[in-house]
N, C-alpha and C. Protein backbone atom coordinates (compact mmCIF):
# COMPACT_ATOMS: atom_id res chain seq x y z
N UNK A 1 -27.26 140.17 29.95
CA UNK A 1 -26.30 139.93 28.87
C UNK A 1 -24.88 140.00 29.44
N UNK A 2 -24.18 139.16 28.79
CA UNK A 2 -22.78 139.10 29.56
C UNK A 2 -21.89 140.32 28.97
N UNK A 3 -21.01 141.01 29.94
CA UNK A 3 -20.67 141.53 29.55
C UNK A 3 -18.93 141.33 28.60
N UNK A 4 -18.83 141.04 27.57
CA UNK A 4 -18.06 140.08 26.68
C UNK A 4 -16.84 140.56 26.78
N UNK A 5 -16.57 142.47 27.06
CA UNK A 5 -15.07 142.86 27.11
C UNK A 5 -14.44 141.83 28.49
N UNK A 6 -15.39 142.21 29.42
CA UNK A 6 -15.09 142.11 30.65
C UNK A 6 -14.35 140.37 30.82
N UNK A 7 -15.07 139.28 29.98
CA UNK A 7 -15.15 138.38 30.10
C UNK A 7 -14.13 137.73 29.54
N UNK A 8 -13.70 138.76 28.25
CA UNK A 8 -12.30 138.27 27.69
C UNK A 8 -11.12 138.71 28.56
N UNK A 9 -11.26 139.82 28.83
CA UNK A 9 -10.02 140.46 30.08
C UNK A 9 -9.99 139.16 31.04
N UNK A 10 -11.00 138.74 31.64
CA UNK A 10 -10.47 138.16 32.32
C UNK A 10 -10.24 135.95 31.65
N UNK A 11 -10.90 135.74 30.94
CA UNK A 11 -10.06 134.24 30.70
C UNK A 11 -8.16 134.67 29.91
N UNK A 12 -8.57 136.39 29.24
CA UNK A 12 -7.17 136.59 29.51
C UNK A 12 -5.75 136.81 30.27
N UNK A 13 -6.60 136.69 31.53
CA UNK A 13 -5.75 136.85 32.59
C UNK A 13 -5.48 135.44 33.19
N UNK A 14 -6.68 134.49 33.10
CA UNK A 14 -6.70 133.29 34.06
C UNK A 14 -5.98 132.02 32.82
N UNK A 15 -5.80 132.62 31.76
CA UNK A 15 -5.30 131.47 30.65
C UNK A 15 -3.95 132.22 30.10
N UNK A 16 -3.82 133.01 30.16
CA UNK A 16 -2.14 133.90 29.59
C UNK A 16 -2.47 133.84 28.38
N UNK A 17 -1.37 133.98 27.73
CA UNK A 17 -1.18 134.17 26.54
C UNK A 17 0.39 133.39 26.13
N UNK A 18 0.14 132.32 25.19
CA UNK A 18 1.61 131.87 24.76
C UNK A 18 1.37 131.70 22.99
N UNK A 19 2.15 132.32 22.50
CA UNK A 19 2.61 132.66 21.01
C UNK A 19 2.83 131.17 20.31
N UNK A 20 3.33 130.23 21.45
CA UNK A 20 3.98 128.91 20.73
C UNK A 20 2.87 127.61 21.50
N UNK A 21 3.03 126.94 20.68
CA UNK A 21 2.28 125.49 21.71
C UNK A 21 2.98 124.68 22.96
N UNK A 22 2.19 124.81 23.56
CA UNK A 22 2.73 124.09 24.57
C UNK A 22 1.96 122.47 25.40
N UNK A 23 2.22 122.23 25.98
CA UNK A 23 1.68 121.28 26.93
C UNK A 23 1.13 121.74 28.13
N UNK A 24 -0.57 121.43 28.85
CA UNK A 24 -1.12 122.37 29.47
C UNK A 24 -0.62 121.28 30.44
N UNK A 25 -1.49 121.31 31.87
CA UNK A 25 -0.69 121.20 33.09
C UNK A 25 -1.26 119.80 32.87
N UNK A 26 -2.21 119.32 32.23
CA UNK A 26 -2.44 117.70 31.67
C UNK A 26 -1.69 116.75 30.68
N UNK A 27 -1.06 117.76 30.11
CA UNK A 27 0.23 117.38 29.27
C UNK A 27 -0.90 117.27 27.77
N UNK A 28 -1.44 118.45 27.60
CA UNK A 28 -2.30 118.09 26.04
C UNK A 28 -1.96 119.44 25.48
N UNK A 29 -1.87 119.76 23.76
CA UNK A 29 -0.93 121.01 23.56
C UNK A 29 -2.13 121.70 23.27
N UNK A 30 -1.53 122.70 23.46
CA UNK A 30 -2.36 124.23 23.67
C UNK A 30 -1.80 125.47 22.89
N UNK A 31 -2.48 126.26 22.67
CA UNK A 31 -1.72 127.48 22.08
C UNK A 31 -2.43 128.78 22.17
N UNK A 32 -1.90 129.93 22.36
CA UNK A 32 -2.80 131.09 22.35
C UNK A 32 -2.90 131.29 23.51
N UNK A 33 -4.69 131.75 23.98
CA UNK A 33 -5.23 131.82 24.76
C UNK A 33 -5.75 130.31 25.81
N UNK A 34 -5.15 129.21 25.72
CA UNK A 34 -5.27 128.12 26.08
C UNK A 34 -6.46 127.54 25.22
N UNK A 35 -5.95 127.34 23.71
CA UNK A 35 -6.77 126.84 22.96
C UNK A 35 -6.35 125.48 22.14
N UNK A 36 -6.82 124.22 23.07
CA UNK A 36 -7.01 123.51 22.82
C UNK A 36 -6.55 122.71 21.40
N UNK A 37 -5.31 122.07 21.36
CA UNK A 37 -5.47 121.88 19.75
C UNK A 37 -5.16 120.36 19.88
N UNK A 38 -4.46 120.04 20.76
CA UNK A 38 -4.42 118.08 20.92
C UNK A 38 -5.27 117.27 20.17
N UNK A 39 -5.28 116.65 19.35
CA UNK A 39 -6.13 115.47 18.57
C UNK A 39 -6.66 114.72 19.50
N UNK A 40 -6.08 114.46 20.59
CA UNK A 40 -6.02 113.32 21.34
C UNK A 40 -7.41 113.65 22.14
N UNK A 41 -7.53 114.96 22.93
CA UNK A 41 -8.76 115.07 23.44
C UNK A 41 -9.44 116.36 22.50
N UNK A 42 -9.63 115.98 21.40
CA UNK A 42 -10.89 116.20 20.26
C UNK A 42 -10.66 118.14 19.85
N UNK A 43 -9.27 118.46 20.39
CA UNK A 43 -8.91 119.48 19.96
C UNK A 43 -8.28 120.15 18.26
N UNK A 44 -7.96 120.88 17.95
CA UNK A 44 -7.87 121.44 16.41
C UNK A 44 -7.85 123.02 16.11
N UNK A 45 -7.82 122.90 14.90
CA UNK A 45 -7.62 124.70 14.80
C UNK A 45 -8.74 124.34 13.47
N UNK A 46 -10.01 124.96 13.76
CA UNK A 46 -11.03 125.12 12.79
C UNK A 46 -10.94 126.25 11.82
N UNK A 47 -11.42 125.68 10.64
CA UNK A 47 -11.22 125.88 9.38
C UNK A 47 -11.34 127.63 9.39
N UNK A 48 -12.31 128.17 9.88
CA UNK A 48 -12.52 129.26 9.47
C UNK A 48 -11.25 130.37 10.10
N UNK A 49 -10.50 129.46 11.62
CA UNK A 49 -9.68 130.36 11.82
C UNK A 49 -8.42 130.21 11.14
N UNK A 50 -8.16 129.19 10.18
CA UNK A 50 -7.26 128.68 9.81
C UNK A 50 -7.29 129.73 8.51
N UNK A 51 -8.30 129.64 7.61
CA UNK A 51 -8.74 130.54 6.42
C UNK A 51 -8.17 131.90 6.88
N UNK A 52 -8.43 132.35 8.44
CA UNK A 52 -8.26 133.88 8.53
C UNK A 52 -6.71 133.71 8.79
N UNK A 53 -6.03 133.14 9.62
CA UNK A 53 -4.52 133.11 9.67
C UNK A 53 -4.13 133.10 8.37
N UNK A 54 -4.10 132.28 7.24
CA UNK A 54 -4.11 132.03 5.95
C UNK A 54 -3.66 133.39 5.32
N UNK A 55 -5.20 134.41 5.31
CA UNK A 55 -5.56 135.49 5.02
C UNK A 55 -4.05 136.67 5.68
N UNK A 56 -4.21 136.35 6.54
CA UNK A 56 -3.19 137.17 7.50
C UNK A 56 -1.52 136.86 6.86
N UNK A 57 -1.45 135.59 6.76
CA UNK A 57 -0.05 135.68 6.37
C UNK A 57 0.22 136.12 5.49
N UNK A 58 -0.23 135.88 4.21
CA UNK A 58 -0.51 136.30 3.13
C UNK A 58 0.01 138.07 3.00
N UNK A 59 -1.27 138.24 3.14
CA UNK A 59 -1.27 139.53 3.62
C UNK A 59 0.45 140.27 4.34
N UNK A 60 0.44 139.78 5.39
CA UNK A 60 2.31 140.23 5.82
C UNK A 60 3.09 139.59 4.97
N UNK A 61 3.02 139.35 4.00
CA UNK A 61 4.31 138.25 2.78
C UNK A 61 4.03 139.79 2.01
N UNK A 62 2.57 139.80 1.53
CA UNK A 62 2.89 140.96 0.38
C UNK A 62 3.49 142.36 1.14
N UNK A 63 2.91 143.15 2.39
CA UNK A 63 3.69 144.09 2.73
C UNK A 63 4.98 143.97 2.89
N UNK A 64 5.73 142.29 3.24
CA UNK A 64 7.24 142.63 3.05
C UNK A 64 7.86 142.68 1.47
N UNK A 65 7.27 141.93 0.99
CA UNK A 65 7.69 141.87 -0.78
C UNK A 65 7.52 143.44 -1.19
N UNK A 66 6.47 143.85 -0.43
CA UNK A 66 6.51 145.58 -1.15
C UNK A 66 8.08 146.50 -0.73
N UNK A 67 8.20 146.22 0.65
CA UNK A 67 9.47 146.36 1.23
C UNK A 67 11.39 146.03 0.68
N UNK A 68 10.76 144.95 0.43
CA UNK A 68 12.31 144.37 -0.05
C UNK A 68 11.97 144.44 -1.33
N UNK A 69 11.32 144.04 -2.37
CA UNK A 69 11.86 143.94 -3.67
C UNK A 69 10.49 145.13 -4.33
N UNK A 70 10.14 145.99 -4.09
CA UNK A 70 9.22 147.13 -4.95
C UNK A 70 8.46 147.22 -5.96
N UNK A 71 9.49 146.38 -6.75
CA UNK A 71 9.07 145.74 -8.26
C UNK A 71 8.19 144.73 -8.56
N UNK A 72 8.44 143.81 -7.62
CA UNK A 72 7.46 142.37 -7.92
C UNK A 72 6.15 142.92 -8.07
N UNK A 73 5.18 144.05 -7.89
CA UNK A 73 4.20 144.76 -7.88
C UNK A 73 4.12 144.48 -9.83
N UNK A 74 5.26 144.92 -10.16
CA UNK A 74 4.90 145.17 -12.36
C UNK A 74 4.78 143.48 -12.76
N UNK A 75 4.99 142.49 -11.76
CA UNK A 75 5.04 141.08 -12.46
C UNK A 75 3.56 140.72 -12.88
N UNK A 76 3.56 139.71 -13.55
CA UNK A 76 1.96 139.22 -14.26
C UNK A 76 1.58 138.63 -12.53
N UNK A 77 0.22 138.30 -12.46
CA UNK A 77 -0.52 137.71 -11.54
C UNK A 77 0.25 136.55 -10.98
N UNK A 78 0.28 135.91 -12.08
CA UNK A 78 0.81 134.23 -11.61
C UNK A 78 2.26 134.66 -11.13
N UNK A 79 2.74 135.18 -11.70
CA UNK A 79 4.63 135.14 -11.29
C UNK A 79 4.43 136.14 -9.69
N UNK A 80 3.49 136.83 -9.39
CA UNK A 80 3.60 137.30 -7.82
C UNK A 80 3.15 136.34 -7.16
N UNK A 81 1.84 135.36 -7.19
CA UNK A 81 1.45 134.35 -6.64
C UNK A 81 2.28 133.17 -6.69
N UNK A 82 3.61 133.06 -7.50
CA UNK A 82 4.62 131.86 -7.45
C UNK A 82 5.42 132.64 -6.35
N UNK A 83 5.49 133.54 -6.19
CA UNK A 83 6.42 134.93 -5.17
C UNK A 83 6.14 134.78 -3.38
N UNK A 84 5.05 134.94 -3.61
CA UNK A 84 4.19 134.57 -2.19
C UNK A 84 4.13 133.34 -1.86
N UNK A 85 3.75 132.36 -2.54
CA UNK A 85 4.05 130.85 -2.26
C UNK A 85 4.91 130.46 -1.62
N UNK A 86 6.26 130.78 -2.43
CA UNK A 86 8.02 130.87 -2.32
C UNK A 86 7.87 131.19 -0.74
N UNK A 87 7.66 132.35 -0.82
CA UNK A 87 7.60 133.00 0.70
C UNK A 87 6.66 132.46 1.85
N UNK A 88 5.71 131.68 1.27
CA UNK A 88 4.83 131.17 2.35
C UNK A 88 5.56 130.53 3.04
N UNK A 89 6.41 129.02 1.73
CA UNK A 89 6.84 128.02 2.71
C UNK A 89 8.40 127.95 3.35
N UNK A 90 9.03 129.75 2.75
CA UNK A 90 10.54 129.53 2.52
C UNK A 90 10.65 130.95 3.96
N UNK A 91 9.80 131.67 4.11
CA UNK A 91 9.66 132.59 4.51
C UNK A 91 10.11 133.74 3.60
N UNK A 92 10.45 134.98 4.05
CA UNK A 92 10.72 135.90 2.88
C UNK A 92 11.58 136.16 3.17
N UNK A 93 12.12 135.82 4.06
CA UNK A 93 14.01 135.61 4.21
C UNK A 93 14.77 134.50 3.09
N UNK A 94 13.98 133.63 3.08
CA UNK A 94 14.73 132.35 2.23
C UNK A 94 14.23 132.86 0.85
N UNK A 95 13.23 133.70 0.93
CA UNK A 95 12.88 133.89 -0.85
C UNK A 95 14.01 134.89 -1.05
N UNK A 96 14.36 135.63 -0.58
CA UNK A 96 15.55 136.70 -0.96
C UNK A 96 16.81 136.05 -0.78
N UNK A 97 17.11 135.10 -0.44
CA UNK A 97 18.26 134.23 -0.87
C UNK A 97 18.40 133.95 -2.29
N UNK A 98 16.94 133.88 -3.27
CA UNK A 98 17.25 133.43 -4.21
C UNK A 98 17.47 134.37 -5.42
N UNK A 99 18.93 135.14 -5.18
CA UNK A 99 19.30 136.13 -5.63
C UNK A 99 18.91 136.70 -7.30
N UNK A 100 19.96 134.78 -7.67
CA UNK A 100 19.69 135.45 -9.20
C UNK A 100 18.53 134.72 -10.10
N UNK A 101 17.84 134.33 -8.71
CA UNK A 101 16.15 134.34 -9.65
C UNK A 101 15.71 135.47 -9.36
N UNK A 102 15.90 136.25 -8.49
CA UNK A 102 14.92 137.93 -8.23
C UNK A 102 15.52 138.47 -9.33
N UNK A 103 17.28 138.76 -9.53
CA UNK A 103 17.52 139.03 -10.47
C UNK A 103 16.85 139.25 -12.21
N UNK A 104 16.93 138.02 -12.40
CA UNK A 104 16.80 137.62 -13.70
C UNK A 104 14.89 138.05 -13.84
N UNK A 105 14.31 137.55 -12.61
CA UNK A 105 13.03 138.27 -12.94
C UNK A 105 12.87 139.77 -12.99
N UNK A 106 13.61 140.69 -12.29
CA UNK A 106 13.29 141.74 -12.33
C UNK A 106 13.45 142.02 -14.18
N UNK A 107 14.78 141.52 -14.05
CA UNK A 107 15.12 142.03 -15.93
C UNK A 107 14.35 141.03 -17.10
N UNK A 108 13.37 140.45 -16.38
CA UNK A 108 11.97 139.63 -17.12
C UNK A 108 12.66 138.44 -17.89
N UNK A 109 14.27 138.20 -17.64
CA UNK A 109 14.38 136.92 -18.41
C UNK A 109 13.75 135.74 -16.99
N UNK A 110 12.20 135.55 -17.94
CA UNK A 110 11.96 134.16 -16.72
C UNK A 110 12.22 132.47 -17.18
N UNK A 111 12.58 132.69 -18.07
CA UNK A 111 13.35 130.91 -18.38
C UNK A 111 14.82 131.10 -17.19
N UNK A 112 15.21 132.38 -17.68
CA UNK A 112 16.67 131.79 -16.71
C UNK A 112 16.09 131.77 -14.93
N UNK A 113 15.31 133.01 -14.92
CA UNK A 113 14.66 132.84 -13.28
C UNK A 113 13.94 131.34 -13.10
N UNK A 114 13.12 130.96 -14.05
CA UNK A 114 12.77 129.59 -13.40
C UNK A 114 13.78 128.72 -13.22
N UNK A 115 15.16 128.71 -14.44
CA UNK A 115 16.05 127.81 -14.05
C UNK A 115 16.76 127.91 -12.84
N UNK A 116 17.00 128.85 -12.17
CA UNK A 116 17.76 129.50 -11.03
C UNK A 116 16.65 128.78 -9.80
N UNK A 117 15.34 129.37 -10.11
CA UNK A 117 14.52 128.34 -9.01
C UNK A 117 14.64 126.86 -8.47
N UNK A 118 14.68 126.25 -10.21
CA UNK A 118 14.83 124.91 -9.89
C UNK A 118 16.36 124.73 -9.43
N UNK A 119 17.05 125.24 -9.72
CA UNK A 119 18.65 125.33 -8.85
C UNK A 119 19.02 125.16 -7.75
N UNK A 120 18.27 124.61 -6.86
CA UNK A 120 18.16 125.24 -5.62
C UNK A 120 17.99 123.72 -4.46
N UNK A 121 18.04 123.78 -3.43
CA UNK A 121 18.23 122.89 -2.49
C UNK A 121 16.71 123.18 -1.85
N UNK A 122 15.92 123.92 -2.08
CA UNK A 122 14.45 123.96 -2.40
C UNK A 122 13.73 122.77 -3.25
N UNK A 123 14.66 122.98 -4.64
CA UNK A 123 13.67 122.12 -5.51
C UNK A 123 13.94 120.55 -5.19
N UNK A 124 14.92 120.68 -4.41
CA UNK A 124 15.37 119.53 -4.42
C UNK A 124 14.52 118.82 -3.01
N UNK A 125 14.06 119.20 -2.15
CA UNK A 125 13.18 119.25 -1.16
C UNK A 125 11.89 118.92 -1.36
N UNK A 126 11.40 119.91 -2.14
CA UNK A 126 9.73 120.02 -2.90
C UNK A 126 10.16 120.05 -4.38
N UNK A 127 10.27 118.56 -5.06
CA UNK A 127 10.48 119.01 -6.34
C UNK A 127 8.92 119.31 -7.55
N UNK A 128 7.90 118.73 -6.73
CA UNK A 128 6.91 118.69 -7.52
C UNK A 128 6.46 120.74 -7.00
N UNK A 129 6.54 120.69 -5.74
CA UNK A 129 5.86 122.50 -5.56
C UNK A 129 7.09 123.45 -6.53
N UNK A 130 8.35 123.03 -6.18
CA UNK A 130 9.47 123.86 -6.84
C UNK A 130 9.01 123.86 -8.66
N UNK A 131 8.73 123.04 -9.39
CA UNK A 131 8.48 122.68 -10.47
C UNK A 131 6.86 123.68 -10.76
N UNK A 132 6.17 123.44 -9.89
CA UNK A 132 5.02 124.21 -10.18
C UNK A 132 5.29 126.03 -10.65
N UNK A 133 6.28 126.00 -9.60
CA UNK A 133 6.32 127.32 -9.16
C UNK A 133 7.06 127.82 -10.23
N UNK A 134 8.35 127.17 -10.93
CA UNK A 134 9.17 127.62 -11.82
C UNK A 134 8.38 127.87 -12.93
N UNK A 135 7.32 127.07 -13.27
CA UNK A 135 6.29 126.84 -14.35
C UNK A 135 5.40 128.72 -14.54
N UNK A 136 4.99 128.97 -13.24
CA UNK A 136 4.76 130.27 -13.30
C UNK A 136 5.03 131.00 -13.51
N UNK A 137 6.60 130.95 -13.02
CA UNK A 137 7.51 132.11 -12.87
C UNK A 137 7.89 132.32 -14.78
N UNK A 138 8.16 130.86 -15.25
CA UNK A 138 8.69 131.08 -16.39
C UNK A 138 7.63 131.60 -17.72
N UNK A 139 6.50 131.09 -17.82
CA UNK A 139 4.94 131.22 -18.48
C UNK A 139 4.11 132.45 -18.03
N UNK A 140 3.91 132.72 -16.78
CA UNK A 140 3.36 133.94 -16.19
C UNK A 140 1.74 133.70 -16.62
C-alpha cells in the first residue's frame, strides 16, 4: 500500500505550491499543486471541488459579517443570504461600502436599504442580480 502522507510531501515538493494560476513550463494554466485547469488540454476544476471551495467561501463571508457588522445575525434568512451574495461577488470590503444600506437595515427600514442598494454603481453593473438582491433585502 502506498504510503499516501509520504507521497503527498513529496509531489508537494516536486510541483510547489502557487495560490494564483499560472502557465506551466508548456505554457497551459495551472494552479495549486500543479493542477491542471487549461480547457485546451482537457483540464478544469471539478464540480465537487468547486461545491467545497463554494462551501468554504461562504463560510469565511459569514465569519467576517460576524466580525464587522454583529447584527446581520437578527436579519430574516433571505436578507442574510442577499448579505452573503453582496459579499460573494463584491467581497466584504465592497459590501461595507454600502454604508447607508447597512445602515437603514440595521434600523429595519428595508425599502430605504433596498433603495440605497439599487443606488449604487453595483446595480448598475449587475442590474438583474442587484434587483434580485434588493427584492430580499426589502421583502425578507
Amino acid at each position: 500500500m502506498v504510503d499516501r502522507a509520504q507521497l503527498i510531501r513529496e509531489i508537494e515538493r516536486e510541483e510547489g505550491w502557487r495560490e494564483h494560476a499560472y502557465q506551466d513550463h508548456l505554457g497551459f494554466w495551472t494552479i495549486g499543486y500543479g493542477f491542471l485547469i487549461d480547457e485546451r488540454k482537457g483540464g478544469g476544476l471539478p464540480k465537487d471541488i468547486a461545491d467545497a471551495w463554494l462551501e468554504k467561501l461562504i463560510a469565511d463571508i459569514e465569519e467576517s459579517l460576524d466580525r464587522e457588522i454583529f447584527w446581520w445575525r437578527t436579519l430574516t434568512e433571505a436578507r442574510q443570504r442577499a448579505l452573503i451574495n453582496m459579499a460573494y461577488q463584491l467581497g466584504v470590503n465592497g459590501l461595507m461600502a454600502f454604508q447607508n444600506m447597512l445602515a437603514a437595515l440595521r434600523d429595519a427600514d428595508y425599502a430605504t436599504a433596498a433603495k440605497e442598494a439599487l443606488d449604487s454603481k453595483w446595480a448598475k453593473q449587475t442590474p438583474q442580480r442587484a434587483r434580485r438582491m434588493a427584492h430580499m433585502i426589502e421583502v425578507g
